[in-house]
PDB file of N, CA and C in Angstrom:
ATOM      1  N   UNK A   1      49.313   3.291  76.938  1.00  0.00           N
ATOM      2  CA  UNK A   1      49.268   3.790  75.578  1.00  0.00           C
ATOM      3  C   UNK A   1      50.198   2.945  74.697  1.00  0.00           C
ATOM      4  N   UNK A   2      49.740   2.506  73.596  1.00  0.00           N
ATOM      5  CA  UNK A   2      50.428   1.902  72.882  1.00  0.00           C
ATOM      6  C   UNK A   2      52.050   2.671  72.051  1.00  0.00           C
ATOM      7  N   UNK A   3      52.748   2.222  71.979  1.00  0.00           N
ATOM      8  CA  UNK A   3      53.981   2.696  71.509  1.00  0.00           C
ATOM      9  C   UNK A   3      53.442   2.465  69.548  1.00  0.00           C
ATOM     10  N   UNK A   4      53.643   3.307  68.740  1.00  0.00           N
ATOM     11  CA  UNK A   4      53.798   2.976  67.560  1.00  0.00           C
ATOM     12  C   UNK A   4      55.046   3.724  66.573  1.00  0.00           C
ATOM     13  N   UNK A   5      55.777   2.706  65.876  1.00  0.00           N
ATOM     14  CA  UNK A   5      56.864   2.546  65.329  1.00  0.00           C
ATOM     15  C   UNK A   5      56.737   3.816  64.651  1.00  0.00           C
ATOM     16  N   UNK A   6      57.902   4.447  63.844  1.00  0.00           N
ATOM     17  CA  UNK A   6      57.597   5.565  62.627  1.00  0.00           C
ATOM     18  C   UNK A   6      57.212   5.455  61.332  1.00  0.00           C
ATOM     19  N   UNK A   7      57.146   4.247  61.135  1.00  0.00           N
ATOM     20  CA  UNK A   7      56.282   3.916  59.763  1.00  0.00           C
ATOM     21  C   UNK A   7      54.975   3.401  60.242  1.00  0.00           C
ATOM     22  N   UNK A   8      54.560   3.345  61.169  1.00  0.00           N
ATOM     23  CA  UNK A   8      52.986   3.180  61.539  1.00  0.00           C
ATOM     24  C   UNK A   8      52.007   4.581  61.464  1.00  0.00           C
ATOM     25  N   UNK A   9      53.398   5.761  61.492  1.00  0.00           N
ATOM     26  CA  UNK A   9      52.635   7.255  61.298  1.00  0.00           C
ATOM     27  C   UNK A   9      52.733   7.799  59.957  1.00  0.00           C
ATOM     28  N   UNK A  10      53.354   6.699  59.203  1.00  0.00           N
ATOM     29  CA  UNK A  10      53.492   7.712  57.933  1.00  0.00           C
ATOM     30  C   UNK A  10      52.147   7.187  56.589  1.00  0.00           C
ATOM     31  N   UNK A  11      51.707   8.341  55.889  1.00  0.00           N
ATOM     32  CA  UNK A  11      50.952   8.017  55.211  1.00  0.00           C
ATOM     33  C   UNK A  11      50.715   6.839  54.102  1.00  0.00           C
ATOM     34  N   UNK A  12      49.960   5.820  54.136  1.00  0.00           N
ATOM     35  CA  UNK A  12      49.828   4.478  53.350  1.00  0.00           C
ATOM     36  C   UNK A  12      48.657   4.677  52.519  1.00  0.00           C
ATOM     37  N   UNK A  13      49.128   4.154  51.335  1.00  0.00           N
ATOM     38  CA  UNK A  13      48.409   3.986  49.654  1.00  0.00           C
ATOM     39  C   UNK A  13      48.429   2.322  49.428  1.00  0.00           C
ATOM     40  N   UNK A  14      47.228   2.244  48.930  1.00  0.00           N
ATOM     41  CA  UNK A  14      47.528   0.306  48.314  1.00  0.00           C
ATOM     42  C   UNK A  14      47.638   0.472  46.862  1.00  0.00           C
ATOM     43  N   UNK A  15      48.339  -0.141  46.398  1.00  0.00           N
ATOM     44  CA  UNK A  15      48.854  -0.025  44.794  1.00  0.00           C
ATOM     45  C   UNK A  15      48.605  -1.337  44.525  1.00  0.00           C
ATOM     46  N   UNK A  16      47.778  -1.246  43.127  1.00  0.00           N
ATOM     47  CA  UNK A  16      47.582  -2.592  42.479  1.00  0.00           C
ATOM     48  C   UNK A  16      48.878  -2.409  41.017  1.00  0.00           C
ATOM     49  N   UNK A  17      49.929  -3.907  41.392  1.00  0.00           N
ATOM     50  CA  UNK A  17      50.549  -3.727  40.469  1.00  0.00           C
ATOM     51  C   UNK A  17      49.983  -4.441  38.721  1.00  0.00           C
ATOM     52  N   UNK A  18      50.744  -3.988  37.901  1.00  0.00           N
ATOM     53  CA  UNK A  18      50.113  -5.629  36.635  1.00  0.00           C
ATOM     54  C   UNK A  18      50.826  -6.341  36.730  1.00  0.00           C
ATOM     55  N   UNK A  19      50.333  -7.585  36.418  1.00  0.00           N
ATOM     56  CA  UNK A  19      51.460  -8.600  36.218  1.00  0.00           C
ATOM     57  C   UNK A  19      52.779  -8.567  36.394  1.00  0.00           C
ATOM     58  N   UNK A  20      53.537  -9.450  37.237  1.00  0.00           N
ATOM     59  CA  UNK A  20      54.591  -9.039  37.093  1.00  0.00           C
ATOM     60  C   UNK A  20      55.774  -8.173  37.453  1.00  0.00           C
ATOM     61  N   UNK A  21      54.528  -6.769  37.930  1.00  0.00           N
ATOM     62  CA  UNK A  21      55.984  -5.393  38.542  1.00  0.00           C
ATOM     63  C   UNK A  21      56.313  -6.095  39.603  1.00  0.00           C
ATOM     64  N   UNK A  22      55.194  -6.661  40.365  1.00  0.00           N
ATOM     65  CA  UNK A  22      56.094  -6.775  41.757  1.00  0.00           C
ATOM     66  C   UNK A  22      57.300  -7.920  41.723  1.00  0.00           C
ATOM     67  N   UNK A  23      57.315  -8.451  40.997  1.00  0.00           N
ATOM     68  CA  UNK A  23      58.818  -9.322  40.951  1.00  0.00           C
ATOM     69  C   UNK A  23      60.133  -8.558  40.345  1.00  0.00           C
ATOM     70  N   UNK A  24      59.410  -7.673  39.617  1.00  0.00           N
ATOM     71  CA  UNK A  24      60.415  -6.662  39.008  1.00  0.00           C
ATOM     72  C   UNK A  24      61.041  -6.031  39.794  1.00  0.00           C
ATOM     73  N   UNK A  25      59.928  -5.134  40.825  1.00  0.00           N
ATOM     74  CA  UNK A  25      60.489  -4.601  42.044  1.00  0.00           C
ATOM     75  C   UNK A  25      61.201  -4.898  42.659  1.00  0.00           C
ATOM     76  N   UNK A  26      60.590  -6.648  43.261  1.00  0.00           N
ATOM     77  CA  UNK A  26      61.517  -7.406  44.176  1.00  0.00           C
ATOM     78  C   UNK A  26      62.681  -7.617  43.951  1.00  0.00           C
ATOM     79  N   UNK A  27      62.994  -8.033  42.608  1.00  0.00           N
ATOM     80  CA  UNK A  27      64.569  -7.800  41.979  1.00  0.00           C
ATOM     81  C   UNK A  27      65.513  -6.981  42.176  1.00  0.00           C
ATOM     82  N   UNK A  28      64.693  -5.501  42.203  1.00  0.00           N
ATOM     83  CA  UNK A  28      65.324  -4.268  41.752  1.00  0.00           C
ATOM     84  C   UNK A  28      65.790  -3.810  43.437  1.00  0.00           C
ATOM     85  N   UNK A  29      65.097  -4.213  44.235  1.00  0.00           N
ATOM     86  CA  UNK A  29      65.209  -3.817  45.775  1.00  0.00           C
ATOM     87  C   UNK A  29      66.212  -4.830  45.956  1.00  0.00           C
ATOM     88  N   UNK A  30      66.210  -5.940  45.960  1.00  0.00           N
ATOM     89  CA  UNK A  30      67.305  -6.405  46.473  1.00  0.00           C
ATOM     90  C   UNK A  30      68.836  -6.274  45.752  1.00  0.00           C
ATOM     91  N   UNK A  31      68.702  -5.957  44.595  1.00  0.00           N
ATOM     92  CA  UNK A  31      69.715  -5.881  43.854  1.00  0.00           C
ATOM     93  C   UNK A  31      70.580  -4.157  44.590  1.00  0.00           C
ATOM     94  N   UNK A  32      69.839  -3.236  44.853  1.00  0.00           N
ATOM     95  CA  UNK A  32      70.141  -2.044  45.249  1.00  0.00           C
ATOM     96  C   UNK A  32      70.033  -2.059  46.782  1.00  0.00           C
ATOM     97  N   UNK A  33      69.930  -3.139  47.774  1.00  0.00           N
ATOM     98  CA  UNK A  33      69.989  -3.157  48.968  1.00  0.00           C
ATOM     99  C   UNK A  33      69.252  -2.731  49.631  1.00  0.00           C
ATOM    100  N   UNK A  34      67.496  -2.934  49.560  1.00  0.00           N
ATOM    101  CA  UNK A  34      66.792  -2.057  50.018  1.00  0.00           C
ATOM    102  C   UNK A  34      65.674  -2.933  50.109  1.00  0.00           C
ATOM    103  N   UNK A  35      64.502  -2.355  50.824  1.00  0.00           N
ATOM    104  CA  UNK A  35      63.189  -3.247  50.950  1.00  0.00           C
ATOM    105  C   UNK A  35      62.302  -2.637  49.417  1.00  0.00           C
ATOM    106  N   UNK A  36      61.101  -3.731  49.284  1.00  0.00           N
ATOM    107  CA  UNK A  36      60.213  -2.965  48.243  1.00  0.00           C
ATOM    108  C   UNK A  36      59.555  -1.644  48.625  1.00  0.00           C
ATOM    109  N   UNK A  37      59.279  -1.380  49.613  1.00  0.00           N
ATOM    110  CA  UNK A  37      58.670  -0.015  50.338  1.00  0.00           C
ATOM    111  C   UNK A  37      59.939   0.894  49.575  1.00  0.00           C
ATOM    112  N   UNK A  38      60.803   1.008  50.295  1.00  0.00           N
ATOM    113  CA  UNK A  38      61.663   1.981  49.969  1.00  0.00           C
ATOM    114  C   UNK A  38      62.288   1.858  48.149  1.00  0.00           C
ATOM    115  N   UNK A  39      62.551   0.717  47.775  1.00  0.00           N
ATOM    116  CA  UNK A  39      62.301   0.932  46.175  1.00  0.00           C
ATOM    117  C   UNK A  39      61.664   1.674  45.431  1.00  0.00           C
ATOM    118  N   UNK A  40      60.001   1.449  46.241  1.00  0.00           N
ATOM    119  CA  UNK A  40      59.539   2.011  45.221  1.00  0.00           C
ATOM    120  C   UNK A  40      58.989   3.380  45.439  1.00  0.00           C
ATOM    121  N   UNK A  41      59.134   3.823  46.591  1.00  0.00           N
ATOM    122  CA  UNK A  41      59.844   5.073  47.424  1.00  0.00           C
ATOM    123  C   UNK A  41      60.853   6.236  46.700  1.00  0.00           C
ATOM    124  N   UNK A  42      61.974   5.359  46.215  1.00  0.00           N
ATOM    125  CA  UNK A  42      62.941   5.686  45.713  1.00  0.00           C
ATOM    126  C   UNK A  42      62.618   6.369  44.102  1.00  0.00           C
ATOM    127  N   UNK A  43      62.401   5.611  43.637  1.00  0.00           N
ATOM    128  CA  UNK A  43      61.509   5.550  41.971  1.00  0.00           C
ATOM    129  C   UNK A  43      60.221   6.406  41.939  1.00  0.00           C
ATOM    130  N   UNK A  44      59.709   6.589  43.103  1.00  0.00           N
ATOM    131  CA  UNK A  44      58.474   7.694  43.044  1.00  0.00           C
ATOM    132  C   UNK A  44      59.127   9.253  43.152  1.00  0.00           C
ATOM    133  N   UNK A  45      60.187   8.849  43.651  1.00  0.00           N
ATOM    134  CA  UNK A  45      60.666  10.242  44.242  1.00  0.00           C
ATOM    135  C   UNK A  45      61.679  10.949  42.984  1.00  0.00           C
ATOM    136  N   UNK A  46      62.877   9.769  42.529  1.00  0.00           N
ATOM    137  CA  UNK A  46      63.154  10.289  41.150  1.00  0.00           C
ATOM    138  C   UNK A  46      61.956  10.650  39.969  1.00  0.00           C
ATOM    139  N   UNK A  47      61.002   9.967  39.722  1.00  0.00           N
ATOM    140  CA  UNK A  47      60.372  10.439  38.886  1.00  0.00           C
ATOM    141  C   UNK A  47      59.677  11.984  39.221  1.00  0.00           C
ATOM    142  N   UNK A  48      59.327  12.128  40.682  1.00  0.00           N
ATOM    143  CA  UNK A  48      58.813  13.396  41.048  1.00  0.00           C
ATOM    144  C   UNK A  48      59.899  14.593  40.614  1.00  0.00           C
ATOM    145  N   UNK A  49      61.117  14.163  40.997  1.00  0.00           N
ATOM    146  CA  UNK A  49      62.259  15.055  41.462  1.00  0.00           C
ATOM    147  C   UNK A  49      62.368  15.930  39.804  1.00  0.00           C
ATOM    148  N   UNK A  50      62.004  14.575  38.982  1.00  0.00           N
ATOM    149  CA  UNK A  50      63.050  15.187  37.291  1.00  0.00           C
ATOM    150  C   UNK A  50      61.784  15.641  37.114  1.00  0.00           C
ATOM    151  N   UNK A  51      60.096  15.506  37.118  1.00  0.00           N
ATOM    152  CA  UNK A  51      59.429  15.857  36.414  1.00  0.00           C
ATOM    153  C   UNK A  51      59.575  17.976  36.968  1.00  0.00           C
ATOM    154  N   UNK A  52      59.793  17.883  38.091  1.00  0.00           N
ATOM    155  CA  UNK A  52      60.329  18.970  38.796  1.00  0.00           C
ATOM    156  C   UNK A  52      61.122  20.055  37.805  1.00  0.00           C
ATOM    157  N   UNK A  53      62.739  19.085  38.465  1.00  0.00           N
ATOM    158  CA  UNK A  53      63.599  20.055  37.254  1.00  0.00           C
ATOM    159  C   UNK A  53      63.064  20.081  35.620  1.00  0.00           C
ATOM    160  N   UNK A  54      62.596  19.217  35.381  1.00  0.00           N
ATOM    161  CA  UNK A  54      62.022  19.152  33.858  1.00  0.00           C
ATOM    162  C   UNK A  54      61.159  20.739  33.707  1.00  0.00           C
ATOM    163  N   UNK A  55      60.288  20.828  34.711  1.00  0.00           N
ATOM    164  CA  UNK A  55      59.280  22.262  34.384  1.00  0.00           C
ATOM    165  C   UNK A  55      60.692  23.517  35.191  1.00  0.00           C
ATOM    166  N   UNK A  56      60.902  23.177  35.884  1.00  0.00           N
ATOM    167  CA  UNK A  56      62.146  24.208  36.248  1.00  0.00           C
ATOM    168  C   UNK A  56      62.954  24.873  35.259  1.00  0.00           C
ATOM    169  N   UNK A  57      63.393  23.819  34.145  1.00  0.00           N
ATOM    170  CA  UNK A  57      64.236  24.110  33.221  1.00  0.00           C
ATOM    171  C   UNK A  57      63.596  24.470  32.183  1.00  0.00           C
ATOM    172  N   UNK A  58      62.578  24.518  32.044  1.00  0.00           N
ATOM    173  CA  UNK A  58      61.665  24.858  30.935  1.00  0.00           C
ATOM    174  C   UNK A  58      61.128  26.247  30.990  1.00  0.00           C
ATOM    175  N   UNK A  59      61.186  26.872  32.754  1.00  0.00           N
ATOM    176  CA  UNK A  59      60.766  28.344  32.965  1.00  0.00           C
ATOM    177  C   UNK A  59      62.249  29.088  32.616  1.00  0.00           C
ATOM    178  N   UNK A  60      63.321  28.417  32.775  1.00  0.00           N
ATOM    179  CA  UNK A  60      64.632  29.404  33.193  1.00  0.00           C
ATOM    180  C   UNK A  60      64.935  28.866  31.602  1.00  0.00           C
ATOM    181  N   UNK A  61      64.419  28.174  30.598  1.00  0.00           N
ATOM    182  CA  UNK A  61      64.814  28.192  29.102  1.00  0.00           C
ATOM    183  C   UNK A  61      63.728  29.820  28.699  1.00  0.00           C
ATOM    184  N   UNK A  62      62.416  29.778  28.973  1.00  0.00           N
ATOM    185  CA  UNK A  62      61.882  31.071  28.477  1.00  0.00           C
ATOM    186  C   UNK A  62      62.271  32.196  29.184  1.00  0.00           C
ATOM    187  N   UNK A  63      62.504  32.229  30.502  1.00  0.00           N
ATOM    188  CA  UNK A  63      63.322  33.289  30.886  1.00  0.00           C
ATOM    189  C   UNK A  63      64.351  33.849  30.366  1.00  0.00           C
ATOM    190  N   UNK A  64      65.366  32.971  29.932  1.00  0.00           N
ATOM    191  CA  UNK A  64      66.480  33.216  28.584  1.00  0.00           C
ATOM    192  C   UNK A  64      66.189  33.757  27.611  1.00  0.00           C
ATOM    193  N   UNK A  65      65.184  33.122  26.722  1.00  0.00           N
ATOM    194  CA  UNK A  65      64.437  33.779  25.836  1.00  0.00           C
ATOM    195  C   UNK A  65      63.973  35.269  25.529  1.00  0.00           C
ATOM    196  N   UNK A  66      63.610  35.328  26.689  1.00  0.00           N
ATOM    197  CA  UNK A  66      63.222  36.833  27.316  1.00  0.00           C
ATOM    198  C   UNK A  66      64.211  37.483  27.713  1.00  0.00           C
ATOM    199  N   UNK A  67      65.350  37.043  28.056  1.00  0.00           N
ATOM    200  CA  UNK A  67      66.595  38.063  28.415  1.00  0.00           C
ATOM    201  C   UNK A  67      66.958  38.398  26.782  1.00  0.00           C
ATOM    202  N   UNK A  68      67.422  37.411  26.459  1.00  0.00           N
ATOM    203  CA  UNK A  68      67.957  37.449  25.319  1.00  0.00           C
ATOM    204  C   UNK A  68      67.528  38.391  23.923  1.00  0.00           C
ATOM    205  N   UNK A  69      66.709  39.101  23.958  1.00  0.00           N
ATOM    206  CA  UNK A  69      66.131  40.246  23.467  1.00  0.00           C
ATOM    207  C   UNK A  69      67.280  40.799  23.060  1.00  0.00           C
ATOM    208  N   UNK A  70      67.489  41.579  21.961  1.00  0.00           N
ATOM    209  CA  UNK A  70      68.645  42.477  21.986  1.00  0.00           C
ATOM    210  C   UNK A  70      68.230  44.296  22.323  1.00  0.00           C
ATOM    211  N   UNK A  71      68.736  44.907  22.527  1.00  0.00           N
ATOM    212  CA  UNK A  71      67.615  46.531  23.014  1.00  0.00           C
ATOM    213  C   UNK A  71      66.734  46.640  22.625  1.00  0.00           C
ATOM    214  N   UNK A  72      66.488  46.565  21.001  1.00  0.00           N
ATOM    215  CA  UNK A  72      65.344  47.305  20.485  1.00  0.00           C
ATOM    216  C   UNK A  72      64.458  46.177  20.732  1.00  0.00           C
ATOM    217  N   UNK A  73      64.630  45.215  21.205  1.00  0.00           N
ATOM    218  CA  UNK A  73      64.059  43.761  21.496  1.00  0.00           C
ATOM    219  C   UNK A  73      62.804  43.627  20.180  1.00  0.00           C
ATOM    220  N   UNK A  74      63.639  43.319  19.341  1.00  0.00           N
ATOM    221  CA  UNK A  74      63.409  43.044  17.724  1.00  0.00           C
ATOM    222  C   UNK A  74      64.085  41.944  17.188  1.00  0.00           C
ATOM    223  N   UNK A  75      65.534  41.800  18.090  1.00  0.00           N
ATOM    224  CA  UNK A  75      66.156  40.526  17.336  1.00  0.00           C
ATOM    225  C   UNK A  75      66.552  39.276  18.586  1.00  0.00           C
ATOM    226  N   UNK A  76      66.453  38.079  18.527  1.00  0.00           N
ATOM    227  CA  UNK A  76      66.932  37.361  19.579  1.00  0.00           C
ATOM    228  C   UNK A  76      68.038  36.662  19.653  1.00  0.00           C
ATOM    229  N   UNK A  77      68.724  36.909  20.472  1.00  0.00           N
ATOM    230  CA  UNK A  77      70.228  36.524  20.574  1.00  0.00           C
ATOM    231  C   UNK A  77      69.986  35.248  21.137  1.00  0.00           C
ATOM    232  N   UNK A  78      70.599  33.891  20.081  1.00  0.00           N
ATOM    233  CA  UNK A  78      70.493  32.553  20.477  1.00  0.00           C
ATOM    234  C   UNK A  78      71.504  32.116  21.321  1.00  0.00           C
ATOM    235  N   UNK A  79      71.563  31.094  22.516  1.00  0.00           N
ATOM    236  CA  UNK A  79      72.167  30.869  23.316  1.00  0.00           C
ATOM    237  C   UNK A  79      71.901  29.565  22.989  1.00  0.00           C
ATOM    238  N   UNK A  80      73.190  28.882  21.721  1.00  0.00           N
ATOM    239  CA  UNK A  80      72.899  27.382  21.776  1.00  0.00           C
ATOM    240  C   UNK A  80      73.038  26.589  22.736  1.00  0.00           C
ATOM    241  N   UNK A  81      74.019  27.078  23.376  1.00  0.00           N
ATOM    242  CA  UNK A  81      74.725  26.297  24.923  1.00  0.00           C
ATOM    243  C   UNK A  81      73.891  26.143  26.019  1.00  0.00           C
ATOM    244  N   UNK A  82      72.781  26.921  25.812  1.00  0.00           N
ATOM    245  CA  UNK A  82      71.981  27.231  27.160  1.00  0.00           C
ATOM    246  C   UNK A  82      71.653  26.087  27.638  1.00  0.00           C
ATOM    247  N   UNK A  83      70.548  24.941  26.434  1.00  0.00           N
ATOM    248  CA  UNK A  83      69.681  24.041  27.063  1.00  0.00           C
ATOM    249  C   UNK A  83      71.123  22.774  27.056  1.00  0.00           C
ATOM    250  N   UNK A  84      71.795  22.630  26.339  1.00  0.00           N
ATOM    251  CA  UNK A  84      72.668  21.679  27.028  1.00  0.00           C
ATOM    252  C   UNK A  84      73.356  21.789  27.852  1.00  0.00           C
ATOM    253  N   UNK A  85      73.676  22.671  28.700  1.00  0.00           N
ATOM    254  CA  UNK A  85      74.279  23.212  30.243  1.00  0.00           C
ATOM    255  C   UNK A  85      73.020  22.743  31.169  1.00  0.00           C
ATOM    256  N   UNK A  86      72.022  23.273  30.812  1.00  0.00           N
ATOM    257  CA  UNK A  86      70.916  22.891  31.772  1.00  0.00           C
ATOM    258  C   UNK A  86      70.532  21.835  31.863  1.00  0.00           C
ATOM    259  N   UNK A  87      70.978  20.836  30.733  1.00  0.00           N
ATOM    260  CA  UNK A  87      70.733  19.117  30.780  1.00  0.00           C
ATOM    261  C   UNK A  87      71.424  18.562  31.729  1.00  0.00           C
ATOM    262  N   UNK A  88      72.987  19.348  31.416  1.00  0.00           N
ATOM    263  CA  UNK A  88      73.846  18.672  32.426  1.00  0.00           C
ATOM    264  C   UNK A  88      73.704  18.740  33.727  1.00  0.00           C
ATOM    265  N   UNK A  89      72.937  19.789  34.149  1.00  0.00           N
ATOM    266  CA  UNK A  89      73.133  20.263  35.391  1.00  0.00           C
ATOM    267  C   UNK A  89      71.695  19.561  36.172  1.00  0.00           C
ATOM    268  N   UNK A  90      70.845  19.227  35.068  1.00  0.00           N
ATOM    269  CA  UNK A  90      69.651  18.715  35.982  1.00  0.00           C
ATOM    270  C   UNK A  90      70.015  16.643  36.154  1.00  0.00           C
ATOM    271  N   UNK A  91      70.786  16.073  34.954  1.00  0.00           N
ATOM    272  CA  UNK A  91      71.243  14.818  35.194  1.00  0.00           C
ATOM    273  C   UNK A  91      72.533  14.716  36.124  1.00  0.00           C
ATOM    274  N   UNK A  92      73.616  16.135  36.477  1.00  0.00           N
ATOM    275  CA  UNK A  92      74.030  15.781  37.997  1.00  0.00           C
ATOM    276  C   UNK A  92      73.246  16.372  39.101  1.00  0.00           C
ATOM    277  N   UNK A  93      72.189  17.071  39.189  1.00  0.00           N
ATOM    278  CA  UNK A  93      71.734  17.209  40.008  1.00  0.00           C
ATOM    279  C   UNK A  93      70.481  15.639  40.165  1.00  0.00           C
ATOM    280  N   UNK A  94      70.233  15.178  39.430  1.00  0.00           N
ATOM    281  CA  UNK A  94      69.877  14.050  39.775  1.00  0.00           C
ATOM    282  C   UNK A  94      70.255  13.155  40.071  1.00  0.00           C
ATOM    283  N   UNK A  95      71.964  12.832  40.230  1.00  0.00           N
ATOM    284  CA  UNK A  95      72.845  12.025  40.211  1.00  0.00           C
ATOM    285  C   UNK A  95      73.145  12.043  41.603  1.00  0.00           C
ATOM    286  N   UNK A  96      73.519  13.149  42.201  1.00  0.00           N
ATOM    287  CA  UNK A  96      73.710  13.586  43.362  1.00  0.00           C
ATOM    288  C   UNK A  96      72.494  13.368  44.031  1.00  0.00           C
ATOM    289  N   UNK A  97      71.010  13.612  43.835  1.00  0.00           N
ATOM    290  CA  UNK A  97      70.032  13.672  44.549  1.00  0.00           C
ATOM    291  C   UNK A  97      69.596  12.173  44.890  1.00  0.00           C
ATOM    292  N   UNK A  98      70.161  11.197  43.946  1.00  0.00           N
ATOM    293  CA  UNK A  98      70.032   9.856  43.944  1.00  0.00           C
ATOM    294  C   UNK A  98      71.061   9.549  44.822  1.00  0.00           C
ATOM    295  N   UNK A  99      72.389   9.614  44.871  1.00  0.00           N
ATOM    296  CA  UNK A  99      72.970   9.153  45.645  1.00  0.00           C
ATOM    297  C   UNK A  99      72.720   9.813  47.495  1.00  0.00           C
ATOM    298  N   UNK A 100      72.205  10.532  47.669  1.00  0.00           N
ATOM    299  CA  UNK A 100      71.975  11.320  48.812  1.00  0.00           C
ATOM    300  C   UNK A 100      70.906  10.347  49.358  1.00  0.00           C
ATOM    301  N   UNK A 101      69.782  10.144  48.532  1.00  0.00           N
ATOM    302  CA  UNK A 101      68.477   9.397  48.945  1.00  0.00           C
ATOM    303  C   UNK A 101      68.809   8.033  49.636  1.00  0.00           C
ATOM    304  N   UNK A 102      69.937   7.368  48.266  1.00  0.00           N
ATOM    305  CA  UNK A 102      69.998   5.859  48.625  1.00  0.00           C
ATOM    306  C   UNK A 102      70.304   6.150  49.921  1.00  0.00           C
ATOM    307  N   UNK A 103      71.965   7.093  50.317  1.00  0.00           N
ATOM    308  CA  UNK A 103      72.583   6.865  51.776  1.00  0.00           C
ATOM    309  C   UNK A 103      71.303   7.316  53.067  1.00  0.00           C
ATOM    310  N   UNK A 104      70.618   7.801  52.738  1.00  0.00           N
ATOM    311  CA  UNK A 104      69.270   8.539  53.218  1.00  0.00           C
ATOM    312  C   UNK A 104      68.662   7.435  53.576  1.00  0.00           C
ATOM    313  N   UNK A 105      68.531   6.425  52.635  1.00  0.00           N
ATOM    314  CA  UNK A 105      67.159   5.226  53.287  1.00  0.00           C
ATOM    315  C   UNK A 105      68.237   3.972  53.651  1.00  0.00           C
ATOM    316  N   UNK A 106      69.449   3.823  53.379  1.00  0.00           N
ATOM    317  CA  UNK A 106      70.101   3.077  54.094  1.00  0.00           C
ATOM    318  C   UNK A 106      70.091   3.293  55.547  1.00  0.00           C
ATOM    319  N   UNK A 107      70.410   4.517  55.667  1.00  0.00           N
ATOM    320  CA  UNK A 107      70.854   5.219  56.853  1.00  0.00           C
ATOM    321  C   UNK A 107      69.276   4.913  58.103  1.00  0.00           C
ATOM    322  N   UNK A 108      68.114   5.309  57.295  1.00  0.00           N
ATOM    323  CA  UNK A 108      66.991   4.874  57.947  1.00  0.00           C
ATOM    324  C   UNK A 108      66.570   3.241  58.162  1.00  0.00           C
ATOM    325  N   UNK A 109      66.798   3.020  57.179  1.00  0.00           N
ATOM    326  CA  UNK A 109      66.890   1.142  57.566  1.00  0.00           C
ATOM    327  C   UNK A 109      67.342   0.786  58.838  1.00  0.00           C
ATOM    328  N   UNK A 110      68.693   1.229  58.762  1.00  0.00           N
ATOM    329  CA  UNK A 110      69.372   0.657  59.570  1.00  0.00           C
ATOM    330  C   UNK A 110      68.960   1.251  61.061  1.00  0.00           C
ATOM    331  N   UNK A 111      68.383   2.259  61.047  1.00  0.00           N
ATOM    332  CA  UNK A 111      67.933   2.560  62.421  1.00  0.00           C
ATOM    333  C   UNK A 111      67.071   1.810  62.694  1.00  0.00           C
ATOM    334  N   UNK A 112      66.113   1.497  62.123  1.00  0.00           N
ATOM    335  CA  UNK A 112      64.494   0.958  62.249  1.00  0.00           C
ATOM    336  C   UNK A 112      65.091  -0.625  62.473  1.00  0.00           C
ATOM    337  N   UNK A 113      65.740  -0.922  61.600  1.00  0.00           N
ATOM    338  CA  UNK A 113      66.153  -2.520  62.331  1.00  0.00           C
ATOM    339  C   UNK A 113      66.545  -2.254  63.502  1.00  0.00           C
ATOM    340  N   UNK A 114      67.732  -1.284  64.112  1.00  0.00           N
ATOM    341  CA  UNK A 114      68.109  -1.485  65.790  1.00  0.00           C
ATOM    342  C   UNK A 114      66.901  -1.372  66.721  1.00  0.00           C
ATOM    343  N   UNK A 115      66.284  -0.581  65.866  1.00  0.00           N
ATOM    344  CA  UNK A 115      65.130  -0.031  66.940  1.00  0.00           C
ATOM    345  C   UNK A 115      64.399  -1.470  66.984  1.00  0.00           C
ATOM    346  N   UNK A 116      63.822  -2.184  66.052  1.00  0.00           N
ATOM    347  CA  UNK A 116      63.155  -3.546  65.958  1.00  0.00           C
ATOM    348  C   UNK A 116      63.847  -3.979  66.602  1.00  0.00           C
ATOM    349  N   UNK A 117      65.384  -4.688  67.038  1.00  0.00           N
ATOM    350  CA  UNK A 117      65.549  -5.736  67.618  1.00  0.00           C
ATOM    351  C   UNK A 117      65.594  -5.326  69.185  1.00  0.00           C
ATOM    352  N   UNK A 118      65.231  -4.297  69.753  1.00  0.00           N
ATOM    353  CA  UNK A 118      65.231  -3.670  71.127  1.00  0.00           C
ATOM    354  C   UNK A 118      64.227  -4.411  71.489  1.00  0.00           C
TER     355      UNK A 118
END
C-alpha cells in the first residue's frame, strides 16, 4: 500500500490567478516565511475569519439595540461606545488569531520538512 503524505489527503482547488498575483504572492510568502500554499491559506482564512466577526458583530450590535429599549420600550437608550468596543475587540481578536495561525503553519512546516527528509 502506498504511504501518502498529509497534504496528499487534504482537499485541492486550481486557482487561476490575473496577471501578476502570483508574484505578489511569491513576495508576500517569502517575506512572512512561508510557502505560497500556506500564504494563501493564510489570507483565505483571515478574510473568512473577519467576514465572520464582521456578521457576528452586526447580530450582537442589533441585539443591543433590542436591549436597549427603555421599559415602556418607546425610547432607545444609545450606547455610543458599543460599536467602537466591538471594533476593538474584533481587530485584537484578529490580531491574536493571526498570530496563532502564522505559529500554527510554521509549526506544521516544520514537521512536514522532517517528515520529507526521513
Amino acid at each position: 500500500m502506498e504511504k501518502k503524505f498529509p497534504s496528499q489527503l487534504q482537499d485541492k482547488f486550481t486557482v487561476r490567478f490575473p496577471e501578476g498575483m502570483r508574484d505578489k504572492i511569491a513576495e508576500l510568502a517569502k517575506k512572512n516565511g512561508r510557502s505560497m500554499n500556506n500564504e494563501i491559506i493564510a489570507a483565505l482564512d483571515d478574510h473568512i475569519s473577519k467576514k465572520l466577526l464582521d456578521s457576528n458583530s452586526e447580530k450582537l450590535i442589533n441585539s443591543l439595540s433590542f436591549v436597549s429599549m427603555d421599559s415602556k420600550n418607546e425610547h432607545p437608550i444609545e450606547y455610543k461606545g458599543a460599536l467602537e468596543i466591538l471594533k476593538m475587540l474584533d481587530e485584537k481578536t484578529n490580531e491574536y488569531r493571526s498570530k496563532l495561525l502564522r505559529s500554527y503553519l510554521s509549526f506544521a512546516n516544520d514537521i512536514l520538512h522532517s517528515q520529507n527528509k526521513k
